[in-house]
N, C-alpha and C. Protein backbone atom coordinates (compact mmCIF):
# COMPACT_ATOMS: atom_id res chain seq x y z
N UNK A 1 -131.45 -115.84 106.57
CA UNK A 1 -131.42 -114.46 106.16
C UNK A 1 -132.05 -113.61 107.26
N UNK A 2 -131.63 -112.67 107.62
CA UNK A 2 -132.16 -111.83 108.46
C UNK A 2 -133.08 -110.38 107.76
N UNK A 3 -133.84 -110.51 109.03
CA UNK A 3 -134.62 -109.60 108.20
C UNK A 3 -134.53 -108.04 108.35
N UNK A 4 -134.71 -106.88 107.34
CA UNK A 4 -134.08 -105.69 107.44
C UNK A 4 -135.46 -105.18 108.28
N UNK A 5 -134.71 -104.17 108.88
CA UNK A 5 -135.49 -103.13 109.91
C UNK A 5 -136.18 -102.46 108.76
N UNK A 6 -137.17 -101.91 109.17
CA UNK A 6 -138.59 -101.27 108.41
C UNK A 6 -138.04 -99.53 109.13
N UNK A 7 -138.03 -99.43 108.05
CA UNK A 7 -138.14 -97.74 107.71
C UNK A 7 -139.03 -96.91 107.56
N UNK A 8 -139.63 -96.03 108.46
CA UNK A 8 -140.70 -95.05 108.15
C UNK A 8 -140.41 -93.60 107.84
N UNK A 9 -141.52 -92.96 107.13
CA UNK A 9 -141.38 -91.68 106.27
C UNK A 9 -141.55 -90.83 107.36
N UNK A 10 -141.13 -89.75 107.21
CA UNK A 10 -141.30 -88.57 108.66
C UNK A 10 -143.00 -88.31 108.49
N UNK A 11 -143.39 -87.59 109.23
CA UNK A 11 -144.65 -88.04 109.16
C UNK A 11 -145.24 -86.63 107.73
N UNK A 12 -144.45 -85.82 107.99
CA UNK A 12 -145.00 -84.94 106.80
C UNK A 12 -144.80 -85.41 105.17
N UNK A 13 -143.65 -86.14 105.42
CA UNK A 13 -143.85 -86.94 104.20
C UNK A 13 -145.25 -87.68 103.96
N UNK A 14 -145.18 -88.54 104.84
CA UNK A 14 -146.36 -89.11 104.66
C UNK A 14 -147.91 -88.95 104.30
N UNK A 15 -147.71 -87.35 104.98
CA UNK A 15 -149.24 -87.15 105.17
C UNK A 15 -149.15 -86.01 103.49
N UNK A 16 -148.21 -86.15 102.41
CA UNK A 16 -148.49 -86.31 101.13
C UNK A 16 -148.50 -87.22 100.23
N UNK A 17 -148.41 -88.27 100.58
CA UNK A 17 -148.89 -89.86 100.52
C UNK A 17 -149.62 -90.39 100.36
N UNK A 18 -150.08 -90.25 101.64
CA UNK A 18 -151.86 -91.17 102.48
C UNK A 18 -152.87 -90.24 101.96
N UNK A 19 -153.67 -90.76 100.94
CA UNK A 19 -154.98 -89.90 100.60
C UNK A 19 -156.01 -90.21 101.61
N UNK A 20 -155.94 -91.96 101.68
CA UNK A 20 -157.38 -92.52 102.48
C UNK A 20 -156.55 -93.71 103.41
N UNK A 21 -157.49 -93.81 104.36
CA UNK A 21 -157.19 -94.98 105.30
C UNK A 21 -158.05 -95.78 105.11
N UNK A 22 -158.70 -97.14 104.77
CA UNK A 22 -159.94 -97.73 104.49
C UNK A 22 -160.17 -99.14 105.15
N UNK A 23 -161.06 -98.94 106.12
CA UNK A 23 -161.36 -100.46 106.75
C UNK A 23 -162.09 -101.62 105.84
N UNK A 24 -161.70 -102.28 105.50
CA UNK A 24 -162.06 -103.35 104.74
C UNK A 24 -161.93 -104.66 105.19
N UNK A 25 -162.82 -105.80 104.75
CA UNK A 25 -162.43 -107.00 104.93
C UNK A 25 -161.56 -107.82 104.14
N UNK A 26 -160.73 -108.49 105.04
CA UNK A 26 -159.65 -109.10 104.47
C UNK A 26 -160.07 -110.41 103.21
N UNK A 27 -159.84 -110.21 102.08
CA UNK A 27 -160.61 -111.49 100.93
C UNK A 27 -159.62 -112.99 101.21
N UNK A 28 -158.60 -112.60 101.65
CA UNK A 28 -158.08 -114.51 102.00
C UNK A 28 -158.41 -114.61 103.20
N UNK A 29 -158.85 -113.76 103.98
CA UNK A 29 -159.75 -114.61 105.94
C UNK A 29 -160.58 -114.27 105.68
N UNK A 30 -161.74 -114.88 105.55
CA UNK A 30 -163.39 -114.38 106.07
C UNK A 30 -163.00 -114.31 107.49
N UNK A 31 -164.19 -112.70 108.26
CA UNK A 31 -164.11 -112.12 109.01
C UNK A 31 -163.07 -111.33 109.89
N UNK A 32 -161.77 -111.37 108.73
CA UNK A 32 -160.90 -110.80 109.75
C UNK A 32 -161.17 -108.88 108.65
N UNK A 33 -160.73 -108.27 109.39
CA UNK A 33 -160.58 -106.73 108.86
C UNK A 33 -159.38 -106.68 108.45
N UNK A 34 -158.69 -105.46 107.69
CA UNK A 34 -157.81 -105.08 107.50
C UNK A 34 -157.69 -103.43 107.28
N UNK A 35 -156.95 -102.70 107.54
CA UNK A 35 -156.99 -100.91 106.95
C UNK A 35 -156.06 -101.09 106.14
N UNK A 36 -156.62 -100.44 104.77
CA UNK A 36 -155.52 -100.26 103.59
C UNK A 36 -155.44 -99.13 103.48
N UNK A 37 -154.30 -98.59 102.80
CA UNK A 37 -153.66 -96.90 102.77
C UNK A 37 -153.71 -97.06 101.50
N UNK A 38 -154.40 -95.74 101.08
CA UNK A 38 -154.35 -95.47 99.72
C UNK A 38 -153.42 -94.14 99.41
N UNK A 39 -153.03 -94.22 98.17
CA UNK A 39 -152.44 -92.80 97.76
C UNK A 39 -153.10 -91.90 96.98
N UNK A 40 -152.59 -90.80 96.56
CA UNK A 40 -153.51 -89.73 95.95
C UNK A 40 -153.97 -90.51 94.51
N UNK A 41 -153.00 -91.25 93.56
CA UNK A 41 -153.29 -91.86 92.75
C UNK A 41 -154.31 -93.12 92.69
N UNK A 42 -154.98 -93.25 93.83
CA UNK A 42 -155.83 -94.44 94.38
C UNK A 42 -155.30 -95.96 94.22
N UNK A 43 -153.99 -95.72 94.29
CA UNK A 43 -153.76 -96.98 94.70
C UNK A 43 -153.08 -97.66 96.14
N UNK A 44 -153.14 -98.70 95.93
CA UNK A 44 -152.46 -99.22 97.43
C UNK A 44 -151.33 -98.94 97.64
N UNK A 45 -151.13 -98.55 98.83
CA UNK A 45 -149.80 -98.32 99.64
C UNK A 45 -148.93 -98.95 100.12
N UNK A 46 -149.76 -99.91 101.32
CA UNK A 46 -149.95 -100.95 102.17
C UNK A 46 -150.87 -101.01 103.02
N UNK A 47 -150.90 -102.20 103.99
CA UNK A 47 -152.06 -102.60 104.83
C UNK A 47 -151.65 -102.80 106.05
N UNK A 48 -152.51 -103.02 107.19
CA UNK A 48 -152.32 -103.10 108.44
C UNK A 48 -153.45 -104.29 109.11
N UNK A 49 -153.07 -105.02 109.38
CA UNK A 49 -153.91 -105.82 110.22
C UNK A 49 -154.62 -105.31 111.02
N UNK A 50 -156.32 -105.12 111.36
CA UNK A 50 -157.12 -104.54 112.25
C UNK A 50 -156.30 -104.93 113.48
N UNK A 51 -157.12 -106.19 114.01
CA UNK A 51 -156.97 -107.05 115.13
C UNK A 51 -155.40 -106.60 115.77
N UNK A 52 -154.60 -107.31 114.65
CA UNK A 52 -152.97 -106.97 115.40
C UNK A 52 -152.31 -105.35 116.03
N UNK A 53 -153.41 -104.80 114.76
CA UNK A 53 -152.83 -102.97 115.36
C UNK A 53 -153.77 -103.04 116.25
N UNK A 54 -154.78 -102.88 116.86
CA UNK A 54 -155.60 -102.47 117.79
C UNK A 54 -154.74 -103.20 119.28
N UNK A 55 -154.41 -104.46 119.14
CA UNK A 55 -153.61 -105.23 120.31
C UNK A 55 -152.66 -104.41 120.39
N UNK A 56 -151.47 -104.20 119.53
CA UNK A 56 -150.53 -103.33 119.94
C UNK A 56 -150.74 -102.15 120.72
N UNK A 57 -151.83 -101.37 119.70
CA UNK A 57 -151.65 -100.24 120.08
C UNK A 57 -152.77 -99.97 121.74
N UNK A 58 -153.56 -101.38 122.04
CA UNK A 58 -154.30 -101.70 123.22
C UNK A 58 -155.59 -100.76 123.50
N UNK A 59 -156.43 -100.19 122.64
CA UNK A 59 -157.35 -98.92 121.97
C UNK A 59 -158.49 -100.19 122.55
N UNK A 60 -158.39 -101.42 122.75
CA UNK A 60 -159.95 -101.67 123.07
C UNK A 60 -160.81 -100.65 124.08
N UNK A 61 -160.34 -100.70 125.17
CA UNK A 61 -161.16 -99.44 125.85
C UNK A 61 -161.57 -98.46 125.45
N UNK A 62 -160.94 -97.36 124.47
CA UNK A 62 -161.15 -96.46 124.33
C UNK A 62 -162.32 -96.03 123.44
N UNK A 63 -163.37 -95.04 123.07
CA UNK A 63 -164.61 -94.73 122.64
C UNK A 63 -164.13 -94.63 121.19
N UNK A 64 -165.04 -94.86 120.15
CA UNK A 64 -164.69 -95.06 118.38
C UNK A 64 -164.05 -93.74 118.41
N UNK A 65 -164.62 -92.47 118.51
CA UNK A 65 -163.84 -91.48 117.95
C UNK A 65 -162.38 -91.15 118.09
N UNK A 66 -162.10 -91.52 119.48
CA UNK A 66 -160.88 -91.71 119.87
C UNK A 66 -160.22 -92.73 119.62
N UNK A 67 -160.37 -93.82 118.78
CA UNK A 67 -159.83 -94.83 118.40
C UNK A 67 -159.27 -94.81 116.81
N UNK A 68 -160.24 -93.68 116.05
CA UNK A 68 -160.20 -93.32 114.64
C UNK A 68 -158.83 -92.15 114.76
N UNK A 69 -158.62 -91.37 115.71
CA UNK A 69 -157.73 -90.85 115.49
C UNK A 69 -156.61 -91.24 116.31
N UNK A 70 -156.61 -92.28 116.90
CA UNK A 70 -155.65 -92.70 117.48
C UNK A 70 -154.83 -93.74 116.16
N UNK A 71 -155.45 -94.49 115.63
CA UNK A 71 -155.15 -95.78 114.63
C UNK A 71 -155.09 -94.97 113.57
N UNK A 72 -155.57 -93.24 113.00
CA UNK A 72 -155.04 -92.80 112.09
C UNK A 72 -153.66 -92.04 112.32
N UNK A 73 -153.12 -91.61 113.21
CA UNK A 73 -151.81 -90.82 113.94
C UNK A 73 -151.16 -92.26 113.94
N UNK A 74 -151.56 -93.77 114.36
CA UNK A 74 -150.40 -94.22 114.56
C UNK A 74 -150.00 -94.83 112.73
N UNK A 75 -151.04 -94.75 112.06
CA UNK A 75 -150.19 -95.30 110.98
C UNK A 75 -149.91 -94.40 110.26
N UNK A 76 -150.25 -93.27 110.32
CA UNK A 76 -149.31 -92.24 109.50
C UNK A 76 -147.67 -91.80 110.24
N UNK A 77 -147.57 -92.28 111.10
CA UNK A 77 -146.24 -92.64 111.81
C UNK A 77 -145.28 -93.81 111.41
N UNK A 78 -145.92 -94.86 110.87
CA UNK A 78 -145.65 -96.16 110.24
C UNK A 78 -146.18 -96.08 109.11
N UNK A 79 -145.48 -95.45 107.69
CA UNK A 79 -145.46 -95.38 106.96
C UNK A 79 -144.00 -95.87 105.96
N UNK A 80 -144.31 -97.07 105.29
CA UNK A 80 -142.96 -97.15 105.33
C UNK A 80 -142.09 -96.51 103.94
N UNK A 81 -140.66 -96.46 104.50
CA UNK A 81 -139.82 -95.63 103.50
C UNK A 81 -140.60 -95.98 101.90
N UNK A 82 -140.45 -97.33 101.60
CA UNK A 82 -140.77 -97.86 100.30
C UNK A 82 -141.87 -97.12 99.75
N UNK A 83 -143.34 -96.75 100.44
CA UNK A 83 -144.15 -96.05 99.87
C UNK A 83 -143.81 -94.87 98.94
N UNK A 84 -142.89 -94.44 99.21
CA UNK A 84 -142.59 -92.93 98.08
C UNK A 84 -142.23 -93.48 96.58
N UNK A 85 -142.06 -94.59 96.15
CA UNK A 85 -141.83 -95.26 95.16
C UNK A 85 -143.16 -95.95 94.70
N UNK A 86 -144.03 -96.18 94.94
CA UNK A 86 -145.09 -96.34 94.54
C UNK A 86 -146.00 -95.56 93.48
């Protein structure tokens, strides 16, 4: 089976969506992180792997503040279609 391409919300969609972004630890890995997206209704959205988004997006260098709004712009960009059904 192949797998379908991932669909994201334009970003203004989104950003009536995403209430919170929340760094948390992941409960099936001890010590790995994860950011979960919450909605206005406080529930989950989806999640993002710390570790894997930070590699992609290659932010180790860069200073925390600039990293908080860098990793918040890129996942409100990657928001996917499915969230509006939630």
């Amino acid at each position: 089976m192949a797998e379908e391409e991932i669909k994201y919300l334009p970003r203004e969609e989104a950003l009536k969506i995403v209430a919170a972004i929340q760094e948390e630890e992941d409960i099936h890995r001890p010590n790995k992180r994860i950011l979960t997206v919450y909605n206005y209704d406080d529930k989950e959205v989806c999640w993002y792997d710390y570790d894997e988004l930070m590699a992609d997006m290659q932010l180790q260098e860069k200073k925390k503040p600039d990293i908080v709004e860098a990793v918040q712009d890129y996942i409100l960009d990657h928001i996917p279609d499915w969230a509006r059904d939630i």
